[in-house]
PDB file of N, CA and C in Angstrom:
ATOM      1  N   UNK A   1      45.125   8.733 -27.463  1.00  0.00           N
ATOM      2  CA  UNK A   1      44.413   8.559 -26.215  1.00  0.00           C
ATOM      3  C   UNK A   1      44.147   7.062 -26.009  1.00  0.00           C
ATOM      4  N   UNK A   2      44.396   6.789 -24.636  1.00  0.00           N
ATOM      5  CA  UNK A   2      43.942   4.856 -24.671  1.00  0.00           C
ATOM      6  C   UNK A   2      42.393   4.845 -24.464  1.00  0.00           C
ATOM      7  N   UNK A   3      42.444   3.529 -24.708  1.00  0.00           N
ATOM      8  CA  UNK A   3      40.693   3.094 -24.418  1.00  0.00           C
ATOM      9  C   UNK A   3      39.883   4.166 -23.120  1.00  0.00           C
ATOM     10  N   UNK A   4      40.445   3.853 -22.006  1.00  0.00           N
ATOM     11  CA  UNK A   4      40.047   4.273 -20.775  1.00  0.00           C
ATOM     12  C   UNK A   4      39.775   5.200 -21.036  1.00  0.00           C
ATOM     13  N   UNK A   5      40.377   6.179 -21.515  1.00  0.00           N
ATOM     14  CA  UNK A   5      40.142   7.683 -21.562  1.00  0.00           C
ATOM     15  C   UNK A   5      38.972   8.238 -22.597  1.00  0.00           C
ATOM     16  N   UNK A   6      39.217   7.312 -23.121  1.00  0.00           N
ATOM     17  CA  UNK A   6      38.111   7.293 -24.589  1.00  0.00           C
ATOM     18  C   UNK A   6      36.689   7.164 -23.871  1.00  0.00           C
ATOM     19  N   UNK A   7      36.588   6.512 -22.862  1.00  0.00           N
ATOM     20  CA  UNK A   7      35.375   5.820 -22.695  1.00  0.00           C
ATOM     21  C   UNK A   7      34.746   7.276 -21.386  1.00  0.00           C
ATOM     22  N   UNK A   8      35.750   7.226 -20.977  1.00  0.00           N
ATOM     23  CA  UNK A   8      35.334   8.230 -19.495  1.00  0.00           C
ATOM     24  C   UNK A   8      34.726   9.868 -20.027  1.00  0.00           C
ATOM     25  N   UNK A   9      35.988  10.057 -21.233  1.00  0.00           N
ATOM     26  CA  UNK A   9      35.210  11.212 -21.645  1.00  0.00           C
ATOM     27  C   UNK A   9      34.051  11.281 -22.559  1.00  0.00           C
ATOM     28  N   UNK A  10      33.353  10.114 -23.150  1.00  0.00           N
ATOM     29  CA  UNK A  10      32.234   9.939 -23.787  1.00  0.00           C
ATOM     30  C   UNK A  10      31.382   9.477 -22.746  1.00  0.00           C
ATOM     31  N   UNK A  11      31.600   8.648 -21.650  1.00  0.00           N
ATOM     32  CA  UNK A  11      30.077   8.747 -20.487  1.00  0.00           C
ATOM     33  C   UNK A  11      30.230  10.353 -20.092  1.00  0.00           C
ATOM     34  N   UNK A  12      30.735  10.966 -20.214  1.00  0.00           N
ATOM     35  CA  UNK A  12      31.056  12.448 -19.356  1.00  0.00           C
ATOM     36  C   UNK A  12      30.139  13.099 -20.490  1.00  0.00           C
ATOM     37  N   UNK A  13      30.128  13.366 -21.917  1.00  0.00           N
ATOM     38  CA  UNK A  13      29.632  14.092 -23.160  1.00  0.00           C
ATOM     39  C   UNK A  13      28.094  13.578 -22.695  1.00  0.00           C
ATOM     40  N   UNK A  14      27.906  11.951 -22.976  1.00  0.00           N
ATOM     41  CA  UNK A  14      26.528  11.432 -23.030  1.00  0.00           C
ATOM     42  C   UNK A  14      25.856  12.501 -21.654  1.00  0.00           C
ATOM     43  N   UNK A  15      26.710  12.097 -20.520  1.00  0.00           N
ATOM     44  CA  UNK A  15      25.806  13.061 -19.484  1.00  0.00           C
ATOM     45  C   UNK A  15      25.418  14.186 -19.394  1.00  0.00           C
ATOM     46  N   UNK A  16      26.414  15.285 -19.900  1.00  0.00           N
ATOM     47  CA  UNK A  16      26.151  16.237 -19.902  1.00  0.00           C
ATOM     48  C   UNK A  16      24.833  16.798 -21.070  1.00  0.00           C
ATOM     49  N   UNK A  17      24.890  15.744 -22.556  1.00  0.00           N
ATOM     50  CA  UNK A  17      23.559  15.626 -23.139  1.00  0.00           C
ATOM     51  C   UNK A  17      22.610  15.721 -22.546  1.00  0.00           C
ATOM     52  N   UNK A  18      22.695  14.507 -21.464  1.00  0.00           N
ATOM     53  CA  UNK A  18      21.257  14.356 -21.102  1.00  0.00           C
ATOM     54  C   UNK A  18      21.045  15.899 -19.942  1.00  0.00           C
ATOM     55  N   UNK A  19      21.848  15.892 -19.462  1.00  0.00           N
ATOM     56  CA  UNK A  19      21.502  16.906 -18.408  1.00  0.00           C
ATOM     57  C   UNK A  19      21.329  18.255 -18.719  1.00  0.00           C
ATOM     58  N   UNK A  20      21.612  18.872 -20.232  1.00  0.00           N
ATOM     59  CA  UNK A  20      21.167  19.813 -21.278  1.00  0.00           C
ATOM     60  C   UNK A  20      20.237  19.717 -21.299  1.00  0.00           C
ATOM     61  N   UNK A  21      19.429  18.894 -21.443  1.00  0.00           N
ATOM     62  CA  UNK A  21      17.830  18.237 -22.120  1.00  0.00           C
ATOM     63  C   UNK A  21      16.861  18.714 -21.301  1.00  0.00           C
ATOM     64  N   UNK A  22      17.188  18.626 -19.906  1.00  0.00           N
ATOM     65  CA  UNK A  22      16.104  18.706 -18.427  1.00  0.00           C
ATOM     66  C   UNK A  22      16.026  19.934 -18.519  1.00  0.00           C
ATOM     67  N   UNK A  23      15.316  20.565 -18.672  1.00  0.00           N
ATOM     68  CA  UNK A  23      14.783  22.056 -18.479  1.00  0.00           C
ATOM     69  C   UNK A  23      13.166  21.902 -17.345  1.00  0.00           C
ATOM     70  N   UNK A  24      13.274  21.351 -16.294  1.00  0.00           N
ATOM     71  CA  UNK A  24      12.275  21.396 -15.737  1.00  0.00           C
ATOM     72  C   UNK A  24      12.497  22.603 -14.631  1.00  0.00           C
ATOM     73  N   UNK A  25      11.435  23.196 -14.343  1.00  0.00           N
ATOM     74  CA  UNK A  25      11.468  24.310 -12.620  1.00  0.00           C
ATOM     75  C   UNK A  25      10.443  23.994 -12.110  1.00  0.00           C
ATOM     76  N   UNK A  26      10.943  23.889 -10.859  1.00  0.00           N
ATOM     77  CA  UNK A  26      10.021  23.252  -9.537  1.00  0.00           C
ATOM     78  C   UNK A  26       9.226  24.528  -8.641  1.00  0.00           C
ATOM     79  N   UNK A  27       8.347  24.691  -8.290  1.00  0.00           N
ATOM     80  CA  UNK A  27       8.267  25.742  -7.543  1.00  0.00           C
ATOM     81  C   UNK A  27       7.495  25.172  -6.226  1.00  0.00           C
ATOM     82  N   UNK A  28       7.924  25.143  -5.113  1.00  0.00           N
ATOM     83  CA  UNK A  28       7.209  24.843  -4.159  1.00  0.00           C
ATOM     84  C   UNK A  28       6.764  25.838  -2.666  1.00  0.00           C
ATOM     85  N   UNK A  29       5.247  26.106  -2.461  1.00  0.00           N
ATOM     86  CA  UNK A  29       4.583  26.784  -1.567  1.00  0.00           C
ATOM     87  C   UNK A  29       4.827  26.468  -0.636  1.00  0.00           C
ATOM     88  N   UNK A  30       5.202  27.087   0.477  1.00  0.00           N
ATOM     89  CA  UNK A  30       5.103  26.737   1.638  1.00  0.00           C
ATOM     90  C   UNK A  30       3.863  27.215   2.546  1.00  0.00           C
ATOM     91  N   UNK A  31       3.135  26.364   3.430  1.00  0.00           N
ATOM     92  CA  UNK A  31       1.677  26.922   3.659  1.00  0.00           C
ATOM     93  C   UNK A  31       2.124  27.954   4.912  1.00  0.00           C
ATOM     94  N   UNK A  32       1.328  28.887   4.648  1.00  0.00           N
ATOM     95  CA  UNK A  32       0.665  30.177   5.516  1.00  0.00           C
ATOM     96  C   UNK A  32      -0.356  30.197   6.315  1.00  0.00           C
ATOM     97  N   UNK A  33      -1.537  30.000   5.461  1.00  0.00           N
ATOM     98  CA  UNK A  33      -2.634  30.260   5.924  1.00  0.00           C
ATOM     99  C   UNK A  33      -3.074  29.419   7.088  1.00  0.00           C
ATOM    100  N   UNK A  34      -3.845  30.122   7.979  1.00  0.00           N
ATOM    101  CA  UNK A  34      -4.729  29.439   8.803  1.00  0.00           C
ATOM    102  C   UNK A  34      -6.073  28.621   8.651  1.00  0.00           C
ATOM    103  N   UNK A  35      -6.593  28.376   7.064  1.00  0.00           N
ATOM    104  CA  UNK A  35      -8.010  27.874   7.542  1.00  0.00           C
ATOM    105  C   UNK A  35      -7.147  26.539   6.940  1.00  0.00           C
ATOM    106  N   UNK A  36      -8.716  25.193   6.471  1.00  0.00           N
ATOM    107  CA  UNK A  36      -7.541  23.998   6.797  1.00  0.00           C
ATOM    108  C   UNK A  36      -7.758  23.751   5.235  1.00  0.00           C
ATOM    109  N   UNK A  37      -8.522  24.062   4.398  1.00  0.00           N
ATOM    110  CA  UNK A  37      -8.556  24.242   3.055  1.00  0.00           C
ATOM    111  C   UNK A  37      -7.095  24.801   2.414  1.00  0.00           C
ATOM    112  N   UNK A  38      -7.093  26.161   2.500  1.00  0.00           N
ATOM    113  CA  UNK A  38      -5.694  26.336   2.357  1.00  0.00           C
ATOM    114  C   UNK A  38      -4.661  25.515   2.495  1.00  0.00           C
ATOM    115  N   UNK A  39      -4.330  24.784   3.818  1.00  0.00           N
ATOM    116  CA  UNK A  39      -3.168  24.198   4.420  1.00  0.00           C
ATOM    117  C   UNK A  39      -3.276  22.846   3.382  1.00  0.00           C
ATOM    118  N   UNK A  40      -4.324  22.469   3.150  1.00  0.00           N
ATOM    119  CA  UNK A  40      -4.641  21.117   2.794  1.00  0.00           C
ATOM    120  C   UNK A  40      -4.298  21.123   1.268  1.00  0.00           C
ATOM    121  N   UNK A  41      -4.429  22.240   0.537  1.00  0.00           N
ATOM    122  CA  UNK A  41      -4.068  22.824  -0.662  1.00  0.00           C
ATOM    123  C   UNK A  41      -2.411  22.768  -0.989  1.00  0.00           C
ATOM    124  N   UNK A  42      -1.566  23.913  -0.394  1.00  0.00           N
ATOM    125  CA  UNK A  42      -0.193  23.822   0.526  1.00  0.00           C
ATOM    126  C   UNK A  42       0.302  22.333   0.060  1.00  0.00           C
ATOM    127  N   UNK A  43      -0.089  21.621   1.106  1.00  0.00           N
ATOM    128  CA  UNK A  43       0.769  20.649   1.760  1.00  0.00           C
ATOM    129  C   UNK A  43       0.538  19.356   0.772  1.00  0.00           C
ATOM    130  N   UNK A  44      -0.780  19.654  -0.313  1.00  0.00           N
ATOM    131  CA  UNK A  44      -0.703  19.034  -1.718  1.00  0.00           C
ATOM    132  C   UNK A  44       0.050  19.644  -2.377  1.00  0.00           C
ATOM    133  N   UNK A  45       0.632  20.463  -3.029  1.00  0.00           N
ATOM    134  CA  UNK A  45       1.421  21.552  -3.817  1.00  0.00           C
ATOM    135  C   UNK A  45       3.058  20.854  -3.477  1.00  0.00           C
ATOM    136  N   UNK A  46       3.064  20.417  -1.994  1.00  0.00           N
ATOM    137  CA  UNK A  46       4.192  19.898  -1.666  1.00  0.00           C
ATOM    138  C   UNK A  46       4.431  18.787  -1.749  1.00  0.00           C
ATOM    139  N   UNK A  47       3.741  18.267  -1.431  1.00  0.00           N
ATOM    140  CA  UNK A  47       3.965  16.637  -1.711  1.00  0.00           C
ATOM    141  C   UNK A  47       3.900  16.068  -3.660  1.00  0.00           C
ATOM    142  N   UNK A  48       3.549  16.624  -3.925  1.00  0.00           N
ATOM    143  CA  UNK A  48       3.357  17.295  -5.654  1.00  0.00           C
ATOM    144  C   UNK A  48       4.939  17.628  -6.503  1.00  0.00           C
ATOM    145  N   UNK A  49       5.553  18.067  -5.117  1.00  0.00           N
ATOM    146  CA  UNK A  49       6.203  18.540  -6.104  1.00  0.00           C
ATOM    147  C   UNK A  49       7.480  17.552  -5.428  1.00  0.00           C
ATOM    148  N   UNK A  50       7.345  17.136  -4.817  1.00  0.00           N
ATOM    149  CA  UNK A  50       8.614  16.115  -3.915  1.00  0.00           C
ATOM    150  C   UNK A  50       8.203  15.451  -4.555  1.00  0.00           C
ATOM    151  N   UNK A  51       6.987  14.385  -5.018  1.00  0.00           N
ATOM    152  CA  UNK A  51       6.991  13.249  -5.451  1.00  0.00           C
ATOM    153  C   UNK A  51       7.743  13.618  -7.137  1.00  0.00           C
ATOM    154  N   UNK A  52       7.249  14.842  -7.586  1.00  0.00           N
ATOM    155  CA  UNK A  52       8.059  14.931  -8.962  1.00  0.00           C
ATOM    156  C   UNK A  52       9.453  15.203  -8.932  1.00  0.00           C
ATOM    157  N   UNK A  53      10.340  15.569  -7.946  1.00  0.00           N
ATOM    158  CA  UNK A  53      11.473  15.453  -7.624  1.00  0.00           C
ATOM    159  C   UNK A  53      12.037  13.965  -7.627  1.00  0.00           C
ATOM    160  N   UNK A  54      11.241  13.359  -7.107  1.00  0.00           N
ATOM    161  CA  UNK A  54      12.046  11.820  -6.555  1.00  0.00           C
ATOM    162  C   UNK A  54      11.855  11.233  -7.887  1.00  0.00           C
ATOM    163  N   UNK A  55      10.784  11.307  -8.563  1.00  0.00           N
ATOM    164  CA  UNK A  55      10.595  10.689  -9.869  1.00  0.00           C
ATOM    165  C   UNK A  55      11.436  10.843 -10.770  1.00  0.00           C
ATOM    166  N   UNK A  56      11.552  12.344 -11.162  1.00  0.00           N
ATOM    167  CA  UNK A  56      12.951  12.957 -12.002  1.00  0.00           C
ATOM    168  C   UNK A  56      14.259  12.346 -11.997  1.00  0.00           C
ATOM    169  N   UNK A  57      14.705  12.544 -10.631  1.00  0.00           N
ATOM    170  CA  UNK A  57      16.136  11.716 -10.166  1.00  0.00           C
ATOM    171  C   UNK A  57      15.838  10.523 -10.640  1.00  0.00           C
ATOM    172  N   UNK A  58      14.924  10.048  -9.938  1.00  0.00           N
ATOM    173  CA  UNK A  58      15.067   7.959 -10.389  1.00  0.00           C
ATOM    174  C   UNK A  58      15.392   7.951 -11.711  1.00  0.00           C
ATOM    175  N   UNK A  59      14.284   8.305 -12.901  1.00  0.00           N
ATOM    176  CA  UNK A  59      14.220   8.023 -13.972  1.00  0.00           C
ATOM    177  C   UNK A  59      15.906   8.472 -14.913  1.00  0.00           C
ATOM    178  N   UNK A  60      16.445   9.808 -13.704  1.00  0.00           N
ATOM    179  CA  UNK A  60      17.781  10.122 -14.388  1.00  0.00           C
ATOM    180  C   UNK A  60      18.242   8.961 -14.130  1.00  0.00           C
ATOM    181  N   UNK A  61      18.713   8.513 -12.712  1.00  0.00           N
ATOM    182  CA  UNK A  61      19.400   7.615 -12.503  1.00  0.00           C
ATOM    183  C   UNK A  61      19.327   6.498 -13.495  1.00  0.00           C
ATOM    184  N   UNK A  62      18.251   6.273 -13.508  1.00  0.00           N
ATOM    185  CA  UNK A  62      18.282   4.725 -14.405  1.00  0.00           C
ATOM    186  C   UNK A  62      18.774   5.186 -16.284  1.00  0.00           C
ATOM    187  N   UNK A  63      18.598   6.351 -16.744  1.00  0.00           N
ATOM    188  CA  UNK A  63      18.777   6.572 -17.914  1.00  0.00           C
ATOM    189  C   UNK A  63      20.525   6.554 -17.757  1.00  0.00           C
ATOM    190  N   UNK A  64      20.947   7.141 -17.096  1.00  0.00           N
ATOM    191  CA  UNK A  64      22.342   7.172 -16.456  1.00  0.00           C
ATOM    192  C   UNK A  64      22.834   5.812 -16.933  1.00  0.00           C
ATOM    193  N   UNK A  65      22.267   5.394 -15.714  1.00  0.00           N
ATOM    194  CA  UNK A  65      22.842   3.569 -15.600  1.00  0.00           C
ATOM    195  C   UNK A  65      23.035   2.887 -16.648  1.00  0.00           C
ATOM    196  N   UNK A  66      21.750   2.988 -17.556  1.00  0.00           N
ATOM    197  CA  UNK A  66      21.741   2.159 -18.846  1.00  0.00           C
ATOM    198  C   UNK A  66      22.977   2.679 -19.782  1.00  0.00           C
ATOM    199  N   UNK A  67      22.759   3.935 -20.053  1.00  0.00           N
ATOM    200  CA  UNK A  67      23.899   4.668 -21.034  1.00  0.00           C
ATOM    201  C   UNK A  67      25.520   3.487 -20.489  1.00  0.00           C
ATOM    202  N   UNK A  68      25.782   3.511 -18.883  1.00  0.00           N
ATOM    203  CA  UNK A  68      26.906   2.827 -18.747  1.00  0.00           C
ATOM    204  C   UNK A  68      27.421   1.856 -19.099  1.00  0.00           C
ATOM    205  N   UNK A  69      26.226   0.932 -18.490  1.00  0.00           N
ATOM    206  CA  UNK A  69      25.738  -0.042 -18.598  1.00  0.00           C
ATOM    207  C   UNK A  69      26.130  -1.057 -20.641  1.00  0.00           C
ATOM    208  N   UNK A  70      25.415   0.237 -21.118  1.00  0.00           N
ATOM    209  CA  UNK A  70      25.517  -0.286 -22.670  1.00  0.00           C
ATOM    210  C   UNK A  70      27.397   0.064 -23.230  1.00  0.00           C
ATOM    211  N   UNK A  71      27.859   1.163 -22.650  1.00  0.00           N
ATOM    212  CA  UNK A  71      29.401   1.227 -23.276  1.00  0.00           C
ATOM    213  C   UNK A  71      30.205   0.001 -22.531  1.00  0.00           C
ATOM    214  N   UNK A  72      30.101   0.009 -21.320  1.00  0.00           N
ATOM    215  CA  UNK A  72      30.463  -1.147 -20.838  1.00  0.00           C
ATOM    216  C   UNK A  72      30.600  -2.612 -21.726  1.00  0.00           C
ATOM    217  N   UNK A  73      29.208  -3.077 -22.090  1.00  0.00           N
ATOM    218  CA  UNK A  73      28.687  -3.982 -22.676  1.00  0.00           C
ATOM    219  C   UNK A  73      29.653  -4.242 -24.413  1.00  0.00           C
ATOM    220  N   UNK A  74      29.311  -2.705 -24.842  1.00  0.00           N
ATOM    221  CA  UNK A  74      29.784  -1.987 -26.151  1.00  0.00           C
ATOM    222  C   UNK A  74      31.425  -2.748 -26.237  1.00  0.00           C
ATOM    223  N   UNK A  75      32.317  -1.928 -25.238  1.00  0.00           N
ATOM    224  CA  UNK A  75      33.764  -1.939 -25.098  1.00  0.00           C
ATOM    225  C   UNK A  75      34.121  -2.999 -24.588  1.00  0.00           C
ATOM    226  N   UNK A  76      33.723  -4.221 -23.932  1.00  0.00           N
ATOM    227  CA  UNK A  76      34.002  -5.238 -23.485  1.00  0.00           C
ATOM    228  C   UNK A  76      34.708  -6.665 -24.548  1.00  0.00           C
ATOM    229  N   UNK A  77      35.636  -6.883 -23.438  1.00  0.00           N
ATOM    230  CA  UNK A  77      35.775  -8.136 -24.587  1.00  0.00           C
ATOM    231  C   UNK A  77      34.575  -9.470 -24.472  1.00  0.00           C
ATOM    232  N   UNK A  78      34.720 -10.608 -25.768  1.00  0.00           N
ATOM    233  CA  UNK A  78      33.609 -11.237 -25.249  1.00  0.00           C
ATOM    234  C   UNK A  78      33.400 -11.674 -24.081  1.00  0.00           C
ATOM    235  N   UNK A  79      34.783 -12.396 -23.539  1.00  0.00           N
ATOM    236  CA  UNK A  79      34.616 -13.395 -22.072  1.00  0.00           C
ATOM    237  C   UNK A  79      33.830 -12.469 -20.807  1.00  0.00           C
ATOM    238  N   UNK A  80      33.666 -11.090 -21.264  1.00  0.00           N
ATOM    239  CA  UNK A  80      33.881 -10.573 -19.722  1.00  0.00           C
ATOM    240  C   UNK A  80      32.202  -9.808 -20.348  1.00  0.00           C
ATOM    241  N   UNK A  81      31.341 -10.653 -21.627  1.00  0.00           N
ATOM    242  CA  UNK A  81      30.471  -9.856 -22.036  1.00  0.00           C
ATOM    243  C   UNK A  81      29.151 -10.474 -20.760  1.00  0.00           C
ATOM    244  N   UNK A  82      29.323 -11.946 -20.372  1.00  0.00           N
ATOM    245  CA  UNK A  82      28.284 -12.806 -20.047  1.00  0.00           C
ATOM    246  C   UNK A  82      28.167 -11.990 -18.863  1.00  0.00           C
ATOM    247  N   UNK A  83      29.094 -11.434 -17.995  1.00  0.00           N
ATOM    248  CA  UNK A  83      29.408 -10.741 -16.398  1.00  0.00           C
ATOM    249  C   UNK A  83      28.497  -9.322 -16.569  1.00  0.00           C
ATOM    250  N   UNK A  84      28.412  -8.643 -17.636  1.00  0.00           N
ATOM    251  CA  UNK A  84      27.740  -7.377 -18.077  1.00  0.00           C
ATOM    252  C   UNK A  84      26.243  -7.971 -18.182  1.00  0.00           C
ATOM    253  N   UNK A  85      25.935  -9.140 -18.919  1.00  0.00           N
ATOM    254  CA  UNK A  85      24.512  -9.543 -18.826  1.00  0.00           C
ATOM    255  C   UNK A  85      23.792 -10.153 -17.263  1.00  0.00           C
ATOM    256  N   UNK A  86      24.510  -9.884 -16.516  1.00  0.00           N
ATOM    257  CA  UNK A  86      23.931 -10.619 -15.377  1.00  0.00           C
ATOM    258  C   UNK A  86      23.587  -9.085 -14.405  1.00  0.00           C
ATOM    259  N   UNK A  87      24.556  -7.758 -14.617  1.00  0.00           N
ATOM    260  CA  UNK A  87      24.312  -7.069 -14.595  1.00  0.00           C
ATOM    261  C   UNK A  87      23.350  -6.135 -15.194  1.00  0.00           C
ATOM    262  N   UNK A  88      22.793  -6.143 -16.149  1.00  0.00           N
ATOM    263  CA  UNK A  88      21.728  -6.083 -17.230  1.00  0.00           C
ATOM    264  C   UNK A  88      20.843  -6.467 -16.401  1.00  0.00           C
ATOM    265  N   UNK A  89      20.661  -7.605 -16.063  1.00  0.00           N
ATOM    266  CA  UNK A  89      19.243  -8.590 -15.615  1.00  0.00           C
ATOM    267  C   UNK A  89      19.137  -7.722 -14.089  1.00  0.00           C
ATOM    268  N   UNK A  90      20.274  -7.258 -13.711  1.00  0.00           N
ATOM    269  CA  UNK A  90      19.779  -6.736 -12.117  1.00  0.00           C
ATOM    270  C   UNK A  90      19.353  -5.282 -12.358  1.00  0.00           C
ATOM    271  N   UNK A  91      19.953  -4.657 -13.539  1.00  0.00           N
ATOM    272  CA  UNK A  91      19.314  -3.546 -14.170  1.00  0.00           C
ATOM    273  C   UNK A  91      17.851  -3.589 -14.081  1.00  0.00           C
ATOM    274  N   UNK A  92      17.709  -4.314 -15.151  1.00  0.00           N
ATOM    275  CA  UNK A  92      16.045  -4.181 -15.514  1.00  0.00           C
ATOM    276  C   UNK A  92      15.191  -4.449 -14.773  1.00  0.00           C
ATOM    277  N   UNK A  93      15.563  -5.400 -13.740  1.00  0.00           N
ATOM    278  CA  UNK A  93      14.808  -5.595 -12.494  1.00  0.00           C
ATOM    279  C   UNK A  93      14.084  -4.311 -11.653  1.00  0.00           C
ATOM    280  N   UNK A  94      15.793  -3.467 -11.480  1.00  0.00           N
ATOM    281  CA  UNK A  94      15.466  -2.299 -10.460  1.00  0.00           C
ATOM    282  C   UNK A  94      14.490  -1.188 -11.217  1.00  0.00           C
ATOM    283  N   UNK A  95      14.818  -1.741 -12.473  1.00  0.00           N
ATOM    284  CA  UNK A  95      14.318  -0.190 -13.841  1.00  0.00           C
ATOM    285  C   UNK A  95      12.569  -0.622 -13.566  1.00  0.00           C
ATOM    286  N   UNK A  96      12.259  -1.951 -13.347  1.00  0.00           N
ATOM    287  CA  UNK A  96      10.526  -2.340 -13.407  1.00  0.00           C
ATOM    288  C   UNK A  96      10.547  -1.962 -12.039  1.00  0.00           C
ATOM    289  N   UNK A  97      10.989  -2.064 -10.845  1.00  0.00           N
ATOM    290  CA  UNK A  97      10.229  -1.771  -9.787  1.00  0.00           C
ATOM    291  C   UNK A  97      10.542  -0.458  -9.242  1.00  0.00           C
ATOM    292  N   UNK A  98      11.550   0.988  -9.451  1.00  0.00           N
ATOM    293  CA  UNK A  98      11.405   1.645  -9.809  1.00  0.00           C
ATOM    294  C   UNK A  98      10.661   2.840 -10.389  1.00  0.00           C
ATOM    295  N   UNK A  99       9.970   2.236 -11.857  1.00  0.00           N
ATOM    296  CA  UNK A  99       8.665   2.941 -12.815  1.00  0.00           C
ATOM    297  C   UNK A  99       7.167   2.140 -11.963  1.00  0.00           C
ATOM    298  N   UNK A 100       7.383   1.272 -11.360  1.00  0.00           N
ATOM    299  CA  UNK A 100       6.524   0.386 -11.083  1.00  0.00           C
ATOM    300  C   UNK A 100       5.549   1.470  -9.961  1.00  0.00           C
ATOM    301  N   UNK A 101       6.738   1.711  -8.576  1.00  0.00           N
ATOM    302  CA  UNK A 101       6.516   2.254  -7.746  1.00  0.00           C
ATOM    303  C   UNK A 101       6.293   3.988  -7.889  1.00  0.00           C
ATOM    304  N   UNK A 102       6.672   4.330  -9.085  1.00  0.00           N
ATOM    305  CA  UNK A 102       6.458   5.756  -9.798  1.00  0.00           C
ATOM    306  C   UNK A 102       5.079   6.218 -10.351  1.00  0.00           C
ATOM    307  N   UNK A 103       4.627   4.669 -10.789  1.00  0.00           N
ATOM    308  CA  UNK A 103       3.268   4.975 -11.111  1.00  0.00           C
ATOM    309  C   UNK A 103       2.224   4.405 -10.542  1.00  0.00           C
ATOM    310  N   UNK A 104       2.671   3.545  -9.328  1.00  0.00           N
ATOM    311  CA  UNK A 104       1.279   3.375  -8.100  1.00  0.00           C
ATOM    312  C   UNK A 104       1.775   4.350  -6.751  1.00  0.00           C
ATOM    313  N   UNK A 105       2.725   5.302  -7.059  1.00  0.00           N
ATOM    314  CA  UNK A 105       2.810   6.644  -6.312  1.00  0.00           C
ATOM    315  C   UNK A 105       1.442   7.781  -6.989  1.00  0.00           C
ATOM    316  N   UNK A 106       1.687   7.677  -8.667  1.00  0.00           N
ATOM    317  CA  UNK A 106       1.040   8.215  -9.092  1.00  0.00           C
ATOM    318  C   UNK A 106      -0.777   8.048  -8.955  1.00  0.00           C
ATOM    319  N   UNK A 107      -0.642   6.820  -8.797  1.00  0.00           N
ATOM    320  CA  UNK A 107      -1.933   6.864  -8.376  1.00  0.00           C
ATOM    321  C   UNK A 107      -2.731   6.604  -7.670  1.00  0.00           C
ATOM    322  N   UNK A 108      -1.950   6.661  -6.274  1.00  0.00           N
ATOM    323  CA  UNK A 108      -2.327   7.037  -5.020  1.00  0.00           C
ATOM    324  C   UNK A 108      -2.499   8.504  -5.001  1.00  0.00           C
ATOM    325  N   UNK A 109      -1.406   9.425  -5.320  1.00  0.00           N
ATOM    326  CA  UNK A 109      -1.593  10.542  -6.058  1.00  0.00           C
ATOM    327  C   UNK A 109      -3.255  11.260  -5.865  1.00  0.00           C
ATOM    328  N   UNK A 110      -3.476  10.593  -7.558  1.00  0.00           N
ATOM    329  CA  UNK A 110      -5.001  11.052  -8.008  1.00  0.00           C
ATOM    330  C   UNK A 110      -5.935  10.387  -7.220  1.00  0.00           C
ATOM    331  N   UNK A 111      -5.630   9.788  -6.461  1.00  0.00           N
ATOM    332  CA  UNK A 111      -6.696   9.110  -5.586  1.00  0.00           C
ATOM    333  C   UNK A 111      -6.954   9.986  -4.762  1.00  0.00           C
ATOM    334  N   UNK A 112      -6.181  10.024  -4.108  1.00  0.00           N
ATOM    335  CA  UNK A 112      -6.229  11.077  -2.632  1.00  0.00           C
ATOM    336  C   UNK A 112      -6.602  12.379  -2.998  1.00  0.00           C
ATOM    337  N   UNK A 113      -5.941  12.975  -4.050  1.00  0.00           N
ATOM    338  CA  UNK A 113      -6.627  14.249  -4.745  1.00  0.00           C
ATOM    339  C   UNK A 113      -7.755  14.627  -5.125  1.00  0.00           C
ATOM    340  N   UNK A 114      -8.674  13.310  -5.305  1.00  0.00           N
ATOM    341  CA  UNK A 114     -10.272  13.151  -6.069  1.00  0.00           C
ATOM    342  C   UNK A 114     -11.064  13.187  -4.172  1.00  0.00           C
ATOM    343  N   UNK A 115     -10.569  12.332  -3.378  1.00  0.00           N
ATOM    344  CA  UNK A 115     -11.222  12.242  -2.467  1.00  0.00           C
ATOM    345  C   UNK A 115     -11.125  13.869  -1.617  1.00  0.00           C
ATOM    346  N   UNK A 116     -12.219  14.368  -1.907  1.00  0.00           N
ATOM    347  CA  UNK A 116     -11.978  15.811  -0.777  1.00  0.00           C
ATOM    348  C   UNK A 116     -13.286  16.230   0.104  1.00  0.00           C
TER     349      UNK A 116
END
């Protein structure tokens, strides 16, 4: 087998690892009721569970990225290693603002949840 092939079917194994791993279930209410307690309940339950949706994906995405990111880095010859570190640096950038915005979601979150 050449390199190429070597590499495509080991990001393909790593992914499917990770995507073994996620055993999460989402369940989301849709509101009914008429009083505004209820609805207000509801439409937290939803936003609850979208914000843990968007979070999930990101954090895949970026676990994703890195895994590439590092065989890339891994399989590279040196000259073409410095071009992978500049990519790296735009990595980690997106990876801090990203978790950044994940956890002042989060706590806007508990904010709004405490205030009732």
């Amino acid at each position: 087998m050449n390199k190429k092939m070597v590499k495509v079917l080991s990001t393909l194994v790593i992914i499917l690892m990770l995507l073994s791993t996620v055993s999460t279930v989402f369940a989301i209410s849709i509101p009914t009721g008429n009083t505004n307690a209820a609805g207000a309940a509801n439409l937290n339950n939803v936003i609850n569970a979208i914000l843990g949706i968007a979070q999930i994906v990101g954090v895949g995405v970026a676990v994703i990225m890195l895994i590439v990111l590092a065989i890339k880095y891994i399989s590279a010859a040196p000259g073409d290693k410095a071009e992978i570190k500049k990519h790296a640096v735009i990595y980690v950038v997106g990876a801090i603002i990203l978790f950044a915005a994940a956890g002042i979601l989060g706590i806007i979150q508990t904010l709004a949840s405490n205030v009732k």
